[in-house]
Protein backbone atom coordinates (compact mmCIF):
# COMPACT_ATOMS: atom_id res chain seq x y z
CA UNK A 1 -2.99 11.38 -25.98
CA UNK A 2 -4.88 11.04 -22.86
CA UNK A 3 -3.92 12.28 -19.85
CA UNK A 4 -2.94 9.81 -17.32
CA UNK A 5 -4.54 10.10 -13.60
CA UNK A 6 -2.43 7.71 -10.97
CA UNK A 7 -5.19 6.49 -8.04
CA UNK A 8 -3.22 5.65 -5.20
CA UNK A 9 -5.75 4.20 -2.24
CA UNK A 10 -4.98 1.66 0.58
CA UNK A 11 -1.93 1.95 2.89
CA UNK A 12 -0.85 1.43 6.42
CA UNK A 13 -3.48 2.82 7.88
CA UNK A 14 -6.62 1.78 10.08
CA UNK A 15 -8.85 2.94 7.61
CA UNK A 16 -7.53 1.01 4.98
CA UNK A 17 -10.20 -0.62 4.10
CA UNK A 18 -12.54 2.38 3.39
CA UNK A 19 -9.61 3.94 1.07
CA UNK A 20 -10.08 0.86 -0.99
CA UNK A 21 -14.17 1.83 -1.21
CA UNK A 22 -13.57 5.84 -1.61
CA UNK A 23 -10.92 4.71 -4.63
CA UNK A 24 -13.68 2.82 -6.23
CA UNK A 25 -15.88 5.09 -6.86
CA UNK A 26 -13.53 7.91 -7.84
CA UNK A 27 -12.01 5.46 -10.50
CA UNK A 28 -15.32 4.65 -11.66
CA UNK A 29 -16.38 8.01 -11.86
CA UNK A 30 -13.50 9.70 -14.19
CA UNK A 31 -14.39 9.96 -17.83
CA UNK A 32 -12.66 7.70 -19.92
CA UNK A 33 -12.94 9.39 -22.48
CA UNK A 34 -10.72 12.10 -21.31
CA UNK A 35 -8.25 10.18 -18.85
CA UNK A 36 -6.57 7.16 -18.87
CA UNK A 37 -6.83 5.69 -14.97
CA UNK A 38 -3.72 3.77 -13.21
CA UNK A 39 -5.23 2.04 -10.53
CA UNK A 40 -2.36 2.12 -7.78
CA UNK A 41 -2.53 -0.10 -4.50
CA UNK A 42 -0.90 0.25 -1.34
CA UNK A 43 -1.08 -2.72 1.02
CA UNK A 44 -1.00 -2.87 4.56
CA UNK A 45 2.57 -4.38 4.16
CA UNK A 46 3.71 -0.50 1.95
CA UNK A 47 4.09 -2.31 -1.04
CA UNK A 48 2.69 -0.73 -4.55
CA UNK A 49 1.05 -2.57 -6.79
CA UNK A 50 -0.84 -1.83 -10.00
CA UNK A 51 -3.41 -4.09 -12.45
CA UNK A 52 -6.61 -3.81 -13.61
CA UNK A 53 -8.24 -6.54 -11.30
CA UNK A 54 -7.76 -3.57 -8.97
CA UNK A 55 -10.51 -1.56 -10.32
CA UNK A 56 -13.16 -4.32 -9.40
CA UNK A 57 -13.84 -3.84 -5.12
CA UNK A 58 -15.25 -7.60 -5.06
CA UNK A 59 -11.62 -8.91 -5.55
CA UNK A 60 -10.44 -7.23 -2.33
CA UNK A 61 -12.63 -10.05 -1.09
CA UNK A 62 -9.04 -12.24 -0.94
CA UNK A 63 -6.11 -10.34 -1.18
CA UNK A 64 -3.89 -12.77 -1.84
CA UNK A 65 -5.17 -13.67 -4.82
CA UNK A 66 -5.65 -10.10 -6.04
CA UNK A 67 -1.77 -9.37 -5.87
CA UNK A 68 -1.09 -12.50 -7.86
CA UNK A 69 -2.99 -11.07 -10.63
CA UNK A 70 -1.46 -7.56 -10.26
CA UNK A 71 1.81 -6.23 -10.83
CA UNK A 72 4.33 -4.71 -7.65
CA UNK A 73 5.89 -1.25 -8.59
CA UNK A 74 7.35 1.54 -7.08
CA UNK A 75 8.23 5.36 -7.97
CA UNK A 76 11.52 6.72 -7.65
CA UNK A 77 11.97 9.44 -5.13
CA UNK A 78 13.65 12.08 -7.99
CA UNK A 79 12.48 15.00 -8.93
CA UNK A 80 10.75 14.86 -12.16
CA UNK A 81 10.27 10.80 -12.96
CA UNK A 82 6.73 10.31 -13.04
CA UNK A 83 7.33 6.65 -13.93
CA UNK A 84 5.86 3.44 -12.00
CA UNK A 85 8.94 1.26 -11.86
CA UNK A 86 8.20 -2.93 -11.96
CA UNK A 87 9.74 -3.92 -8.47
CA UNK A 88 10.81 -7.40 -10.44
CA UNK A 89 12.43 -8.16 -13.48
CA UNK A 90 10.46 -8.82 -16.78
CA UNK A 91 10.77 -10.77 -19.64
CA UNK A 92 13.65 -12.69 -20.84
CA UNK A 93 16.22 -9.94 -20.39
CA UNK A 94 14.82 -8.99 -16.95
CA UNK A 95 13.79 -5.76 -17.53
CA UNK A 96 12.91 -3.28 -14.87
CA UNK A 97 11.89 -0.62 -17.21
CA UNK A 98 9.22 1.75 -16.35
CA UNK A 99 5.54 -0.05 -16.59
CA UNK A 100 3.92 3.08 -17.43
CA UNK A 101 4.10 6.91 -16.74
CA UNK A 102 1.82 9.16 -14.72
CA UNK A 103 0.50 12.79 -15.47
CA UNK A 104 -1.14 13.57 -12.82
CA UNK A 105 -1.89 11.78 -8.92
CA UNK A 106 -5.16 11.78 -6.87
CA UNK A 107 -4.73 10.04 -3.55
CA UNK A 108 -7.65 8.79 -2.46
CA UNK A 109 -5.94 7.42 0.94
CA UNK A 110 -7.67 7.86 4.62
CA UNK A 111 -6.19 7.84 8.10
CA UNK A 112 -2.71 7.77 9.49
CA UNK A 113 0.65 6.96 7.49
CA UNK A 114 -1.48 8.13 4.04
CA UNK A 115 -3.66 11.16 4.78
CA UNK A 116 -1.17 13.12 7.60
CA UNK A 117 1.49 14.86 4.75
CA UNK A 118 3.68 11.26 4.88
CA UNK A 119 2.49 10.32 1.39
CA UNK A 120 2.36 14.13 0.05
CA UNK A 121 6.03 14.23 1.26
CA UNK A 122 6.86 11.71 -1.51
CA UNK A 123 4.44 13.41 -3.99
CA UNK A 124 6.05 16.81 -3.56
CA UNK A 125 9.65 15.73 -3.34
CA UNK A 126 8.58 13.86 -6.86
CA UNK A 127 7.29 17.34 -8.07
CA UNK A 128 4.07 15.25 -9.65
CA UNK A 129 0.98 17.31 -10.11
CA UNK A 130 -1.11 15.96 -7.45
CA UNK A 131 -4.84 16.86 -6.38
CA UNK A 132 -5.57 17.56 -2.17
CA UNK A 133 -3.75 18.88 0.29
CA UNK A 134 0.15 19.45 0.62
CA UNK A 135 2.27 18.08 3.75
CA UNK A 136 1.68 21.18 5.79
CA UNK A 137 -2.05 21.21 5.31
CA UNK A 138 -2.38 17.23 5.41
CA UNK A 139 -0.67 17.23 8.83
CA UNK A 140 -1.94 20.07 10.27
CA UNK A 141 -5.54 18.85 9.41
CA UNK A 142 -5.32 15.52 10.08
CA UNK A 143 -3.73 15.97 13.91
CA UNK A 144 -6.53 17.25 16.26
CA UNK A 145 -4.62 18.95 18.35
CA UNK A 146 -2.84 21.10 15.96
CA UNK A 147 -6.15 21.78 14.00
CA UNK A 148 -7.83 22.86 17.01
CA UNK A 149 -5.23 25.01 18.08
CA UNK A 150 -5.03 26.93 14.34
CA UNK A 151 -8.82 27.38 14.56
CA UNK A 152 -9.09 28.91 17.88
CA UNK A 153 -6.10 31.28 16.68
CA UNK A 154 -7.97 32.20 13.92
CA UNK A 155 -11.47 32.88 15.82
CA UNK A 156 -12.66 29.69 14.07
CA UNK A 157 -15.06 28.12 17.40
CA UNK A 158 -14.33 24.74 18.61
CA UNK A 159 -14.92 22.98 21.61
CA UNK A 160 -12.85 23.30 25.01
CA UNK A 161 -10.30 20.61 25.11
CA UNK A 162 -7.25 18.97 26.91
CA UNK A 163 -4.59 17.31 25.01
CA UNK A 164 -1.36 14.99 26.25
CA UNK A 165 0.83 12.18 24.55
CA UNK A 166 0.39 8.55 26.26
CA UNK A 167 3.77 9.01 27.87
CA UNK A 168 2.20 11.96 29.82
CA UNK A 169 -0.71 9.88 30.89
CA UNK A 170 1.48 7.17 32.60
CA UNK A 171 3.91 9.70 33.72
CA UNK A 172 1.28 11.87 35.34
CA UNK A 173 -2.10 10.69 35.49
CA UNK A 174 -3.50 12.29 38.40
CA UNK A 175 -2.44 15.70 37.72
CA UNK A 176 -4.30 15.62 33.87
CA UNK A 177 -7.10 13.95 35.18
CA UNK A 178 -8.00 16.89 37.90
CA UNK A 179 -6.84 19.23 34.95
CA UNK A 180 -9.63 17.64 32.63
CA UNK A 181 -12.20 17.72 35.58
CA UNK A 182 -11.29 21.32 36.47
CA UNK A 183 -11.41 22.49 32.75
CA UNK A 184 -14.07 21.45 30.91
CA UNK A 185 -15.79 18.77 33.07
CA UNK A 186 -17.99 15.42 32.50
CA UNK A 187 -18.93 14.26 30.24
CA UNK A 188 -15.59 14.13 27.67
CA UNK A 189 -15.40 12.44 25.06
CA UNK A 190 -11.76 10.80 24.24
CA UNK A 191 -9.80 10.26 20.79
CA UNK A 192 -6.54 9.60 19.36
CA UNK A 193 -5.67 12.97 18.06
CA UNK A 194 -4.29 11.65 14.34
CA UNK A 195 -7.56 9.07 13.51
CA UNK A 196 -10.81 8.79 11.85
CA UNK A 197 -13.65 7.10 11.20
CA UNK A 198 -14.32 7.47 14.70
CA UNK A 199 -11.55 4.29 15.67
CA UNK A 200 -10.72 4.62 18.99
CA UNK A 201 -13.23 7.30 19.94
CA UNK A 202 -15.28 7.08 23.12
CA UNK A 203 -17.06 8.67 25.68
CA UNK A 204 -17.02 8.88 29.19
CA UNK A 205 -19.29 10.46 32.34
CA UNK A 206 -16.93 9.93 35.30
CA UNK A 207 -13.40 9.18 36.27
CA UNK A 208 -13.41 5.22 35.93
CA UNK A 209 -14.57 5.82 32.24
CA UNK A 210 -12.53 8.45 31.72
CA UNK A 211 -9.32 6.14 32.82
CA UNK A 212 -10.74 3.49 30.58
CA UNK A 213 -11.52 5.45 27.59
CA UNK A 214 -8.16 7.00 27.31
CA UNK A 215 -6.17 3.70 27.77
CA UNK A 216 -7.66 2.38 25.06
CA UNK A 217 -7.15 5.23 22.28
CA UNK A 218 -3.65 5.42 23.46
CA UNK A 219 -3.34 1.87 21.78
CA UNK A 220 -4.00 3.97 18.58
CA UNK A 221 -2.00 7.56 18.59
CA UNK A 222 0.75 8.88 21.15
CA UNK A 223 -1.05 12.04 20.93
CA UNK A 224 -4.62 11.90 22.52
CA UNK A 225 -7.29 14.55 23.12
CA UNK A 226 -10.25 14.85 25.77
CA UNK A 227 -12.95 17.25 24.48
CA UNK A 228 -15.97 19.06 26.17
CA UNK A 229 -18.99 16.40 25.31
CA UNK A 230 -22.21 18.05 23.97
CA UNK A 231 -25.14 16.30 25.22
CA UNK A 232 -27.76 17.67 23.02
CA UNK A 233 -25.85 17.59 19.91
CA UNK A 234 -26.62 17.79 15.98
CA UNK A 235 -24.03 16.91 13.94
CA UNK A 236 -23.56 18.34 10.43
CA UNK A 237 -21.23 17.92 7.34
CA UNK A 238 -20.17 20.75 4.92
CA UNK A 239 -17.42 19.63 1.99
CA UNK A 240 -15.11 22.60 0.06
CA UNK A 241 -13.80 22.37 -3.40
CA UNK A 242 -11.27 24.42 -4.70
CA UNK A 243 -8.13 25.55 -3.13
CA UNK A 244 -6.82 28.52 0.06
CA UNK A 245 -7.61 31.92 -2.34
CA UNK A 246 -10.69 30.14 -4.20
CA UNK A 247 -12.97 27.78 -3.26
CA UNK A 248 -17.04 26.67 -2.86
CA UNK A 249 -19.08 25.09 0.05
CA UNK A 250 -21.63 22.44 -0.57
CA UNK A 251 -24.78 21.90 0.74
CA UNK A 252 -24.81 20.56 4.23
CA UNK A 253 -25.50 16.70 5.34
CA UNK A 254 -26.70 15.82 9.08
CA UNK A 255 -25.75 11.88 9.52
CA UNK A 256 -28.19 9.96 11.41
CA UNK A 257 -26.15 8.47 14.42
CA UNK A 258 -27.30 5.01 16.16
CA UNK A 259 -25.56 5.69 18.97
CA UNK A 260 -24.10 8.83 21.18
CA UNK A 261 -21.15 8.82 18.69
CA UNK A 262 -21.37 8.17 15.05
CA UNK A 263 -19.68 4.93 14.57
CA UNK A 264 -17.70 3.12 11.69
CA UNK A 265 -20.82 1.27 11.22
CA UNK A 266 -23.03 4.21 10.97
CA UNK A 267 -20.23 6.21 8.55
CA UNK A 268 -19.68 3.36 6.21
CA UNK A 269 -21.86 0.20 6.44
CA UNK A 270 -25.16 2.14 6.88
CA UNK A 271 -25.81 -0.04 9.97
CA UNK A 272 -25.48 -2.94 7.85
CA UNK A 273 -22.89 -5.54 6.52
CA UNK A 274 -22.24 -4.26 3.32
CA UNK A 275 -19.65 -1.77 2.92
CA UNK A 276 -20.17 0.97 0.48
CA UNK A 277 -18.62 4.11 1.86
CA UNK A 278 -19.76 7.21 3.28
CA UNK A 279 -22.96 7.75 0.75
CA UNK A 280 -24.58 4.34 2.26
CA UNK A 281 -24.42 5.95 5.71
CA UNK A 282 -28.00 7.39 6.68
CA UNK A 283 -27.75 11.40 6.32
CA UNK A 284 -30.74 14.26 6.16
CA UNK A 285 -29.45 16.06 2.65
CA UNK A 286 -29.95 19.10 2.63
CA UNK A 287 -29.74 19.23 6.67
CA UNK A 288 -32.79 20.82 8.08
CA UNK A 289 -31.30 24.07 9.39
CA UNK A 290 -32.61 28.05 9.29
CA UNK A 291 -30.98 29.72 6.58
CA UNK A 292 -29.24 31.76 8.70
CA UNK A 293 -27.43 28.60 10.41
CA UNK A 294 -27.27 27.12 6.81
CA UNK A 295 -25.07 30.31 5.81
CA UNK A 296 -22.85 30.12 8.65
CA UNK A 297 -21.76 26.75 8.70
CA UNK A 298 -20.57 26.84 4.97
CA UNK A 299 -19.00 30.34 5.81
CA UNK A 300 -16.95 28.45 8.64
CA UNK A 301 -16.52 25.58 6.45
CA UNK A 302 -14.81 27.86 4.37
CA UNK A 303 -12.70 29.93 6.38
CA UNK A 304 -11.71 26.04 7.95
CA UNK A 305 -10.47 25.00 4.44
CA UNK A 306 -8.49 28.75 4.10
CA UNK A 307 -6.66 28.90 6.98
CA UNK A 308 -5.45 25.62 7.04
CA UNK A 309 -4.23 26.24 3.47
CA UNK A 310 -6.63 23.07 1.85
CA UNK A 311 -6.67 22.09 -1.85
CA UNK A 312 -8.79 20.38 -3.37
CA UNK A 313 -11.88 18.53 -1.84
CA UNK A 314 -12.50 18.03 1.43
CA UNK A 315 -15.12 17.96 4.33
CA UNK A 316 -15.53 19.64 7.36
CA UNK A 317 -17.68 18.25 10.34
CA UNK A 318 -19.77 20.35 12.78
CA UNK A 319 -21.31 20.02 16.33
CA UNK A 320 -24.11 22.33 17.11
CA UNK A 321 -25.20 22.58 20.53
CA UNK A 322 -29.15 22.05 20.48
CA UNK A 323 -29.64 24.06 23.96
CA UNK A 324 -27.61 26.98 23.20
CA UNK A 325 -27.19 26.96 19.11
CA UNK A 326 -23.86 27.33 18.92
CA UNK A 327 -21.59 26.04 16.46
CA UNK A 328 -18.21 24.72 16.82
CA UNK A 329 -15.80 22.99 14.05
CA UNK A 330 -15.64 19.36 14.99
CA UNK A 331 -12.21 18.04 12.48
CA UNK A 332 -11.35 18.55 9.22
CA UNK A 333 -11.43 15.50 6.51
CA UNK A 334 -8.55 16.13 3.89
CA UNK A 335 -9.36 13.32 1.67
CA UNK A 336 -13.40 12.58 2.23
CA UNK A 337 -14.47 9.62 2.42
CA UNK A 338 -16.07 8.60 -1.17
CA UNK A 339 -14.62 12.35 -1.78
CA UNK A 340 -17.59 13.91 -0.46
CA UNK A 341 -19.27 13.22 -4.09
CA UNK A 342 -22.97 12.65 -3.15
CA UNK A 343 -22.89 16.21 -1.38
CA UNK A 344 -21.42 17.49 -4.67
CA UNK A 345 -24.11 16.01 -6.40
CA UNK A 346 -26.48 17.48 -4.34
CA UNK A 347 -24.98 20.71 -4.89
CA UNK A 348 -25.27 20.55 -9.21
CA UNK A 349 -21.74 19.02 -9.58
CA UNK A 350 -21.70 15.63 -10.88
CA UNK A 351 -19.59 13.15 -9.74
CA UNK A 352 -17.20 13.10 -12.90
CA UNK A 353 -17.25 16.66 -12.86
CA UNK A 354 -15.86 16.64 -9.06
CA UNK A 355 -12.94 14.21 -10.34
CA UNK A 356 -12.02 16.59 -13.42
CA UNK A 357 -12.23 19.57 -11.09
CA UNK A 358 -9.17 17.78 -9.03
CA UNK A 359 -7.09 17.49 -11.81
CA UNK A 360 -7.69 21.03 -12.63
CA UNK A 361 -6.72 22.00 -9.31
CA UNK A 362 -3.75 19.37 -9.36
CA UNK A 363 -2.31 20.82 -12.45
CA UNK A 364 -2.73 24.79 -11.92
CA UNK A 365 -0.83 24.45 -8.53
CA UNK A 366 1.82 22.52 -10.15
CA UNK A 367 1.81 25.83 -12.83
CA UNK A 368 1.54 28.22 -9.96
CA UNK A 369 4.73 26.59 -7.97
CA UNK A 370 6.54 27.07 -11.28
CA UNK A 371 6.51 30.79 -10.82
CA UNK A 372 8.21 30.50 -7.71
CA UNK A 373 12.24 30.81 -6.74
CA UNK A 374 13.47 27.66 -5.13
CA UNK A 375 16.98 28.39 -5.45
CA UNK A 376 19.97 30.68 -6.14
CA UNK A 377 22.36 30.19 -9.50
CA UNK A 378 24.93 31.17 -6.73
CA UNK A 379 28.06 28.24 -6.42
CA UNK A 380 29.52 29.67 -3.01
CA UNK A 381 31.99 26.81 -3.63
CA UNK A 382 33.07 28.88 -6.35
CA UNK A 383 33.57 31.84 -4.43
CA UNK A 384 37.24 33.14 -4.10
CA UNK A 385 38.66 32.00 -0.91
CA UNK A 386 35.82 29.19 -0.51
CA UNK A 387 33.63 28.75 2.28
CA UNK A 388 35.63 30.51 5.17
CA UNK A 389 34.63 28.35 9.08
CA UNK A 390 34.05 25.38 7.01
CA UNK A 391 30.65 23.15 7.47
CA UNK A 392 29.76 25.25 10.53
CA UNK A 393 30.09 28.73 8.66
CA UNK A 394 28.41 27.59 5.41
CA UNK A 395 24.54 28.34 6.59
CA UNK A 396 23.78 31.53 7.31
CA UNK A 397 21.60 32.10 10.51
CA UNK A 398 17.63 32.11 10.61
CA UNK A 399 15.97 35.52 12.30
């Protein structure tokens, strides 16, 4: 009997869409031979829904339609039922028996709502094997701020930076706008600290675009960021596979930007209509670099992925300065988009390869967090004289 990989792509997220793409090409990718593949959909409403006209990206074309051929589900939130559930009755008894059962869960899901540790939540408090990041790691990489702040405690280098929520920017403009000036300077470039794809990102040289900038990413995150802008930039890509105590850099990628910042365009339309995912986007691969850069980028990609405790693939983007040659970690991408597979494949590892390796990694965690205590066989009910103080003495205090 096959084992059974669950896809779960889509979601409430701004970057939707290019979840959709990503899942695509993973499903297509996983030997059939080996796995059975549950395509599983997320809409922009949170409803599941599962079919096989889900495997085709040209039906996403109407929506509507593509539900009607597909079936909603749900999984329970209990520990151990690895079932999809039909959300509606079936068959002439109206049974709401489970459709099918998964083995194992690769989230192919990008942005907010999917990709920030909401969505592992559910997978962990399920106890499924899943491949990618757990809730710690998904948040901590997916918020800016937070990133940024483990890096530069770990002597990772990033860029100088100022960060407030959009109730601090009403509340106190002036005073964070002579603290941005005063710190690092113009020009700054602005972003919602919990986004990618570069939505809501922009730059700005001076006080009226500064003002602008950040009024419009606060339509996007309540926690915004204001970074140091290098001028004479070169941006580069490094993806790690594997998980905190073992893992492997790829080769590097330098995108090829049409603009100051690498758009959506640029990242997943190849400055074109057509939507493919990150691989159509145009990229130097193997980035032109000395060795010695080469070397130190994957070495920092590497310690990125470690001390934010990653699992299983994901990418992590780079600025170098041009004038000086310094290197600083841009963000972190928990869940790639396209899963990083054409760097794999530039590295020797073939795209079904890359997907098998996740469910390796998805199932020895799962083994691994078997070895570890998660409770007492201790009933202080039980206890003579029961629980003395009541609900207030029952938890013992944290040092």
């Amino acid at each position: 009997m096959k084992t059974n990989i669950g896809v779960f792509f889509g979601g409430r997220s701004t970057e939707h869409e290019i979840s959709v793409i990503s899942a695509s090409q993973a499903m297509h990718a996983i030997n059939r031979d080996k796995y059975d593949v549950t395509p599983i959909y997320i809409s922009k409403q949170g409803k599941f829904y599962t079919g096989d006209a889900l495997f085709d990206v040209a039906n996403y074309r109407d929506i509507p339609a593509l539900l009607a051929r597909c079936e909603e589900v749900y999984m329970r939130p209990v520990y151990g039922d690895y079932n999809l559930y039909r959300a509606k009755a079936a068959g002439l008894f109206g049974n709401k028996g489970p459709l099918s059962t998964l083995d194992v869960v690769i989230p192919v899901l990008h942005g907010s709502n999917v990709e920030d540790g909401i969505f592992e939540g559910v997978l962990e408090t399920i106890g499924i094997p899943y491949a990618g990041c757990d809730t710690l790691a998904s948040a901590n990489g997916m918020d800016k701020i937070t990133m940024k702040m483990i890096l530069r405690e770990s002597g990772i280098p990033v860029i100088d930076y100022v960060w407030f929520t959009d109730k601090e920017w009403f509340a106190k403009r002036d005073a964070l706008i002579e603290k941005i000036e005063s710190k690092i300077g113009y020009p700054v470039i602005v972003k919602p600290a919990n986004l990618g794809s570069s939505v809501g990102i922009g730059r700005a040289a001076n006080r009226e675009q500064l003002i602008e900038k950040v009024d419009t990413a606060q339509k996007y995150s309540s926690r915004l960021i204001v970074e140091h802008m290098v001028d004479n930039l070169k941006e580069i890509n490094c993806s790690v596979l594997g998980d905190c105590d073992e893992y492997r850099s790829s080769v590097l990628e330098e995108p090829i930007k049409s603009a100051e910042i690498l758009s959506y365009e640029d990242k997943y339309m190849g400055g074109t209509k057509g939507a493919k995912g990150m691989q159509a986007s145009q990229k130097r691969i193997p980035a032109d670099l000395p060795e010695d850069m080469t070397k130190r980028i994957q070495y920092l990609a590497g310690e990125t992925f470690r001390v934010l405790s990653c699992h299983g693939v994901s990418r992590i983007d780079f600025i170098i300065d041009d004038d000086s040659k310094e290197i600083f970690v841009n963000e972190i991408n928990t869940i790639p988009g396209s899963l990083s597979f054409y760097l794999w494949e530039a590295t020797g590892l073939s795209f079904d390869k890359l997907m098998d390796k996740l469910v390796q990694l998805a199932l020895k965690r799962k083994r691994e967090q078997g070895l570890k205590t998660v409770s007492y066989d201790q009933n202080i009910f039980s206890l003579s004289g029961g629980v003395k103080g009541g609900v207030k003495g029952a938890k013992a205090p944290r040092h």
